[in-house]
N, C-alpha and C. Protein backbone atom coordinates (compact mmCIF):
# COMPACT_ATOMS: atom_id res chain seq x y z
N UNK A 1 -11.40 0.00 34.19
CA UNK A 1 -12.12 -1.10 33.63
C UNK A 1 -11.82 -2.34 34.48
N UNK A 2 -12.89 -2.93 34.84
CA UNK A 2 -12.54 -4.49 35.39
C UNK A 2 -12.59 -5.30 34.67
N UNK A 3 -11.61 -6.20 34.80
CA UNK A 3 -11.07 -7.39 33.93
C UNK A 3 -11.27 -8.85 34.51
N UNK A 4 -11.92 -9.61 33.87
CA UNK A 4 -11.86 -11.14 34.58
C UNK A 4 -10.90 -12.32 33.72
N UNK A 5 -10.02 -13.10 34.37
CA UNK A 5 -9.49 -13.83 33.46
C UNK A 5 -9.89 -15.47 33.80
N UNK A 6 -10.03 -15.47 33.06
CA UNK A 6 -10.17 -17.25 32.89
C UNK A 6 -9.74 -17.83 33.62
N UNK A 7 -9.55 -19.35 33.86
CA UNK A 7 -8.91 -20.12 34.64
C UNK A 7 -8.15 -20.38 33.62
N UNK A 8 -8.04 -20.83 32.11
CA UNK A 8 -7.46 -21.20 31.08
C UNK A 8 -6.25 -20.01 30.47
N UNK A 9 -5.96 -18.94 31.66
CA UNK A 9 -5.05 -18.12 31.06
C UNK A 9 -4.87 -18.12 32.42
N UNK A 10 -3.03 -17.68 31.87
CA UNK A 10 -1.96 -18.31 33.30
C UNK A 10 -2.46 -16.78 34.20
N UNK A 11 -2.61 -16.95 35.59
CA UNK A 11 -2.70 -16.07 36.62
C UNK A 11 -1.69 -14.86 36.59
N UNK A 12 -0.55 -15.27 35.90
CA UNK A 12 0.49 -14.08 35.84
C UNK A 12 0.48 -13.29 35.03
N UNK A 13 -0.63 -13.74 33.75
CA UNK A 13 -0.88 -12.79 32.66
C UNK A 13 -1.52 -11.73 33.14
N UNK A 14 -2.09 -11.31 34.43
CA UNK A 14 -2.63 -10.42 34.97
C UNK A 14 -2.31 -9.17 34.83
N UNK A 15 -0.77 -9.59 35.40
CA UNK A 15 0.51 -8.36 36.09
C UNK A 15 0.83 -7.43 34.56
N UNK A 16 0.38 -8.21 33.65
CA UNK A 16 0.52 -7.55 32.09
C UNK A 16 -0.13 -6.25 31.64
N UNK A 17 -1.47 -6.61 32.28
CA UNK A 17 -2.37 -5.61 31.87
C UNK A 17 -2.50 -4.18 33.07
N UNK A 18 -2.01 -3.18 32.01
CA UNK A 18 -1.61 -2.15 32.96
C UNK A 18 -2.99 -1.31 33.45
N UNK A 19 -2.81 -0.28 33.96
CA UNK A 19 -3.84 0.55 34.08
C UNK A 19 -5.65 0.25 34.42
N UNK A 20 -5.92 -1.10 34.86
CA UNK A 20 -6.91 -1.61 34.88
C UNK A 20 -6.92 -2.90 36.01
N UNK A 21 -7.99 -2.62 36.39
CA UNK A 21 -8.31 -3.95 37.70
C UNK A 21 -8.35 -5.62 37.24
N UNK A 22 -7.71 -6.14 37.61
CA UNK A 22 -7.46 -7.49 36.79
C UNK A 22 -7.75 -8.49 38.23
N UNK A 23 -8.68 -9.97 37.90
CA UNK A 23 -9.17 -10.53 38.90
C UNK A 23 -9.13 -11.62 38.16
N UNK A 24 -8.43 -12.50 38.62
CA UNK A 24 -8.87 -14.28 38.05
C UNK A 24 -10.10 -14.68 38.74
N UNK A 25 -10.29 -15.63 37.51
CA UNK A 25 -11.32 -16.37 38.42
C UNK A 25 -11.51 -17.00 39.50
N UNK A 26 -10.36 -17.76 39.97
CA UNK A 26 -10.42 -18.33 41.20
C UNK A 26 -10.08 -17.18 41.93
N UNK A 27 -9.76 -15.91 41.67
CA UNK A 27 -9.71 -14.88 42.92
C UNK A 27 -10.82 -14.43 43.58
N UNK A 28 -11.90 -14.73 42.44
CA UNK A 28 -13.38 -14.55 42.32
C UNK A 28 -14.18 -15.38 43.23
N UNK A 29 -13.78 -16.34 43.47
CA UNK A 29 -14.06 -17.57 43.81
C UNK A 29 -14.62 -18.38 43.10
N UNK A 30 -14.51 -18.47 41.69
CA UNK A 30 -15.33 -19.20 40.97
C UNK A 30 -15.26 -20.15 39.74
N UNK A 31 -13.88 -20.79 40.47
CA UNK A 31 -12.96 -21.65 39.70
C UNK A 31 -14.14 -22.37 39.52
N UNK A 32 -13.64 -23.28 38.19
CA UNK A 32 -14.87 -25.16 38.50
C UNK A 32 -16.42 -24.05 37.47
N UNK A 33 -16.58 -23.03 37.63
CA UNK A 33 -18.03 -22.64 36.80
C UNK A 33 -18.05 -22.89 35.79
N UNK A 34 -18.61 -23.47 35.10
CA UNK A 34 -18.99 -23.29 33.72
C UNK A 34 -19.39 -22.24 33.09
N UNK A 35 -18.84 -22.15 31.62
CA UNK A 35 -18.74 -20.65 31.04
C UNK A 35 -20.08 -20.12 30.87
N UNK A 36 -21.36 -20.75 30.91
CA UNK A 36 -22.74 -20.37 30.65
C UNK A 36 -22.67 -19.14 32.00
N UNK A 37 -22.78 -20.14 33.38
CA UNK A 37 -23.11 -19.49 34.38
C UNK A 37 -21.66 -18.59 34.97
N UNK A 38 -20.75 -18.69 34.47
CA UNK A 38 -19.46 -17.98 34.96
C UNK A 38 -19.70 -16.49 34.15
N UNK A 39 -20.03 -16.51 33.25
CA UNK A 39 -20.43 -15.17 32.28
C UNK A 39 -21.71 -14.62 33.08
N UNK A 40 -22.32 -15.16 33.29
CA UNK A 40 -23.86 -14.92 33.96
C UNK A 40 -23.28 -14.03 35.09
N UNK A 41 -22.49 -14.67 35.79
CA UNK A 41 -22.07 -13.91 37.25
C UNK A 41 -20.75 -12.94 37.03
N UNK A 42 -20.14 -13.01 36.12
CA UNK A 42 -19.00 -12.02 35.78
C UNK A 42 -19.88 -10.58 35.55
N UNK A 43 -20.97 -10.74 34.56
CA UNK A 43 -21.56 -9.55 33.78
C UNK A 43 -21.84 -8.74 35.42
N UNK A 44 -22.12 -9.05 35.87
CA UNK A 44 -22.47 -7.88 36.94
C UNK A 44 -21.41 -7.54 37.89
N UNK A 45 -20.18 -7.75 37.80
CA UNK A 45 -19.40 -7.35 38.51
C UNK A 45 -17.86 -6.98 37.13
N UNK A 46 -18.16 -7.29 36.09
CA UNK A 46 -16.82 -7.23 35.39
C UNK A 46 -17.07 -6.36 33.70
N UNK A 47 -16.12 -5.56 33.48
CA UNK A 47 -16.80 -5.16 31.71
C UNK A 47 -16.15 -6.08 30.95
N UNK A 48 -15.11 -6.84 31.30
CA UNK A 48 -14.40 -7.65 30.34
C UNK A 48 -13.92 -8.76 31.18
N UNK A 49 -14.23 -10.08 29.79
CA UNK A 49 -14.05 -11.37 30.23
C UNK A 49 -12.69 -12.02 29.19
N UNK A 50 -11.43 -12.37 29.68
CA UNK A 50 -10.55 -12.55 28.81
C UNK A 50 -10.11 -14.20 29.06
N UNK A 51 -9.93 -14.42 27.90
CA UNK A 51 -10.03 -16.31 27.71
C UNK A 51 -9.04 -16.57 26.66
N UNK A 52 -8.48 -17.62 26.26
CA UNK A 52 -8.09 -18.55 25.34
C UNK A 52 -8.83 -19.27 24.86
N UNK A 53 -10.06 -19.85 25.35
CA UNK A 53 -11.11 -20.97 24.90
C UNK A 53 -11.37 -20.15 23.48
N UNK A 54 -11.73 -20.96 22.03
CA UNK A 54 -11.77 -20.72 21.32
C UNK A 54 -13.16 -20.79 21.11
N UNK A 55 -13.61 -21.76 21.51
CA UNK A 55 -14.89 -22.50 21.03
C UNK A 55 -15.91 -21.39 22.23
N UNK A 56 -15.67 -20.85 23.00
CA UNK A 56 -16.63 -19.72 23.88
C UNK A 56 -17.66 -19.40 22.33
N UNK A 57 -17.68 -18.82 21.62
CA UNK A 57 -18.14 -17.52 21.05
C UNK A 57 -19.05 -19.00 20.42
N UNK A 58 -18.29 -19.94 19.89
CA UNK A 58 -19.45 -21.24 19.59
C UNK A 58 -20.69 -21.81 20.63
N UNK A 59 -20.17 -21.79 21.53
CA UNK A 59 -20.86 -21.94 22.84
C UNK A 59 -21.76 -21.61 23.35
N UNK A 60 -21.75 -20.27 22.95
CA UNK A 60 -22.77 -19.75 24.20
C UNK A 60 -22.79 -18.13 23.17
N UNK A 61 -23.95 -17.71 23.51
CA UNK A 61 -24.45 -16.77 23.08
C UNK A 61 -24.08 -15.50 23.44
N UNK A 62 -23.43 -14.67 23.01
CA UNK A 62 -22.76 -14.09 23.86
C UNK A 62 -23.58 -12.21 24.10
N UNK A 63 -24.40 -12.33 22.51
CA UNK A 63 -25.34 -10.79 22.92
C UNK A 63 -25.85 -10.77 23.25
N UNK A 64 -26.39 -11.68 24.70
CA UNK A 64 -27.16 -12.07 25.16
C UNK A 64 -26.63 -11.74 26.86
N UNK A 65 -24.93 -11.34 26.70
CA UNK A 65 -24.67 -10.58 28.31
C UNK A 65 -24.06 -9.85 27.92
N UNK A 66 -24.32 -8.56 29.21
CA UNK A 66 -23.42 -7.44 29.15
C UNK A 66 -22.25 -7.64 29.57
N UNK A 67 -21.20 -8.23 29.08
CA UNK A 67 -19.78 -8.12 29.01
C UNK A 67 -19.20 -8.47 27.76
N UNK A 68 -18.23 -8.10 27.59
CA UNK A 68 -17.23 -7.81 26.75
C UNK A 68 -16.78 -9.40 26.54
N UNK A 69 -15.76 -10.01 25.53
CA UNK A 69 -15.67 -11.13 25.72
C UNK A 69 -13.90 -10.63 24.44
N UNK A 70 -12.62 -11.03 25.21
CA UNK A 70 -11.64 -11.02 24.58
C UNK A 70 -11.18 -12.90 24.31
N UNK A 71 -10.69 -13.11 22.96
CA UNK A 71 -10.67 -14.50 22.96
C UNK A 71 -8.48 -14.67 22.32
N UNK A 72 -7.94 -14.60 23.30
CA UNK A 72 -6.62 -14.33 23.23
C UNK A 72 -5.86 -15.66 22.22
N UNK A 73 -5.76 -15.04 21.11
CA UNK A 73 -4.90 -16.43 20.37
C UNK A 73 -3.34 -16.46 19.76
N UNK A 74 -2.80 -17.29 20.63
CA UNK A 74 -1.62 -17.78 21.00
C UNK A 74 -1.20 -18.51 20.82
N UNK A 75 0.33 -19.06 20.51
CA UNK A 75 0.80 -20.91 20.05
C UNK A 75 -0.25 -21.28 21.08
N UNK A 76 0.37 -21.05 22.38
CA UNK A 76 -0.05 -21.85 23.85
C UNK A 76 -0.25 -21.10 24.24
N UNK A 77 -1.40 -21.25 25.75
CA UNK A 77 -1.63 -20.50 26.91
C UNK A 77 -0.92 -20.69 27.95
N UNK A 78 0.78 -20.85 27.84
CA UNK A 78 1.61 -20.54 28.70
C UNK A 78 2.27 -18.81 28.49
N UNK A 79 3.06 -18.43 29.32
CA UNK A 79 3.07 -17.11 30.12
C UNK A 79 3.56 -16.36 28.97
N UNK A 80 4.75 -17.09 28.41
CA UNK A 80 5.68 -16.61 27.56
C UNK A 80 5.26 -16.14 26.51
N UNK A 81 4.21 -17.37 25.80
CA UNK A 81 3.00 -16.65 24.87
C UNK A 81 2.21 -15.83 24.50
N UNK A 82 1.52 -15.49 25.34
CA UNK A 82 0.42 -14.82 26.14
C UNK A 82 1.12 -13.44 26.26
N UNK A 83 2.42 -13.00 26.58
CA UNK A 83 2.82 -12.27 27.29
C UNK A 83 3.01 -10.55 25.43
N UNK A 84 2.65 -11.70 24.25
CA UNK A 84 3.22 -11.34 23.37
C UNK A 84 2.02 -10.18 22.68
N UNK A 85 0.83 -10.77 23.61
CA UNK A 85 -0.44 -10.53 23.35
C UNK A 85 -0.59 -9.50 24.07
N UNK A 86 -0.17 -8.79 25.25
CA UNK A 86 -0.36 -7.85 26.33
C UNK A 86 -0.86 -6.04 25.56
N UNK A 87 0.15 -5.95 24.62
CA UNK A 87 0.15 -4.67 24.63
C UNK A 87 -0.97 -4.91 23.14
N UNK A 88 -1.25 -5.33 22.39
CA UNK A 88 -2.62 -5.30 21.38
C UNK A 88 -4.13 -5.83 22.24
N UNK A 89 -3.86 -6.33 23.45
CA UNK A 89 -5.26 -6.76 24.41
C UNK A 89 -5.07 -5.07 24.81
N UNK A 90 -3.92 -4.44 25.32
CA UNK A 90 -3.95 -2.99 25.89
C UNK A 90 -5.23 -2.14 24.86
N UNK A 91 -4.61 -1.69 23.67
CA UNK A 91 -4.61 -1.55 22.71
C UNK A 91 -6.21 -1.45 22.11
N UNK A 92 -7.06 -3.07 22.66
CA UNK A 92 -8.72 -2.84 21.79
C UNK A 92 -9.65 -2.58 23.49
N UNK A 93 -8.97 -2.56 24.78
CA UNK A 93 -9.90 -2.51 25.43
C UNK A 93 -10.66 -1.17 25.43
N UNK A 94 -9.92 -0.02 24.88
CA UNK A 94 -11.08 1.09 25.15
C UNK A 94 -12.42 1.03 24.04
N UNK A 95 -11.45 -0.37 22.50
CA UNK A 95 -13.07 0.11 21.35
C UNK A 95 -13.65 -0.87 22.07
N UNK A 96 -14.21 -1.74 23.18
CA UNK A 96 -14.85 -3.07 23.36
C UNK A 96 -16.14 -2.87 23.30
N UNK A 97 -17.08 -3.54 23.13
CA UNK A 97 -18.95 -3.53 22.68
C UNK A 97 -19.06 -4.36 23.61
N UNK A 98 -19.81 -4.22 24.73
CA UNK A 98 -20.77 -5.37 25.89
C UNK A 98 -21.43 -6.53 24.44
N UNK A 99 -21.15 -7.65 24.79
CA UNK A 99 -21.36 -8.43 24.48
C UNK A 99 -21.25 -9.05 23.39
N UNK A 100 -19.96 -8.39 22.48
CA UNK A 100 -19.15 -9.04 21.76
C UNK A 100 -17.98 -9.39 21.86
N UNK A 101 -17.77 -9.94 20.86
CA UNK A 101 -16.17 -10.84 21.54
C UNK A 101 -15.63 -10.48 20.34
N UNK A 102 -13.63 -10.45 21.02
CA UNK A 102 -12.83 -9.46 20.15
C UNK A 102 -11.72 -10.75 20.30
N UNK A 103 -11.20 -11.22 18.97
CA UNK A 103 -10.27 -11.78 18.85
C UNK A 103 -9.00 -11.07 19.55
N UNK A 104 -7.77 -11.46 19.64
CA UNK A 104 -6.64 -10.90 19.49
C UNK A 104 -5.11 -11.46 19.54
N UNK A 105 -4.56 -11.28 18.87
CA UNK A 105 -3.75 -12.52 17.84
C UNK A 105 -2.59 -11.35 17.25
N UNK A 106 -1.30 -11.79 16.86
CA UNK A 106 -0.29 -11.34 16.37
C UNK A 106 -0.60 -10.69 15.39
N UNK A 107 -1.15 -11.48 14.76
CA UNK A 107 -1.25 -11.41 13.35
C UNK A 107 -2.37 -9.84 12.86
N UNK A 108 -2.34 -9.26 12.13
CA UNK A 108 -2.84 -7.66 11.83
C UNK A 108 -4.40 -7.71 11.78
């Protein structure tokens, strides 16, 4: 599975996710996009788009692209946080639906 991560989730959260191709955005080259057209250009190269932005799923329409959309919630989007989240993001990527978005959070 290819994975795209945000600019808003630390670059090292990458090394977390096992078994799967993991690409930041600026690896992409496509730091600075806005999430309309950054989703636009992910869908054809990525099955899953993983973020902290909360307000995405408010935003922008999301059954409207073929990708996946994970919305990672955490105290903070520093490493340590994030890091707590690794193995339940493991965990929902095989149920994921193109173009819905999957919370994922400590909590059950």
């Amino acid at each position: 599975m290819k994975i795209l991560l945000d600019e808003c989730v630390d670059r090292r959260f990458a090394k977390e996710i096992t078994r799967h191709e993991v690409v930041t955005v600026s690896q992409a080259g496509w730091a600075g996009i806005k999430n309309g057209e950054l989703l636009t250009l992910a869908q054809e190269q990525f099955d899953v788009f993983v973020t902290v932005d909360r307000n995405l799923s408010f935003q922008q329409n999301l059954s409207q692209f073929t990708i996946a959309v994970i919305v990672l919630q955490a105290p903070t989007n520093r490493l340590q946080d994030l890091r707590l989240l690794a193995p339940k993001l493991q965990s929902v990527l095989p149920m994921l639906v193109k173009g819905q978005v999957r919370w994922v959070s400590l909590s059950p």
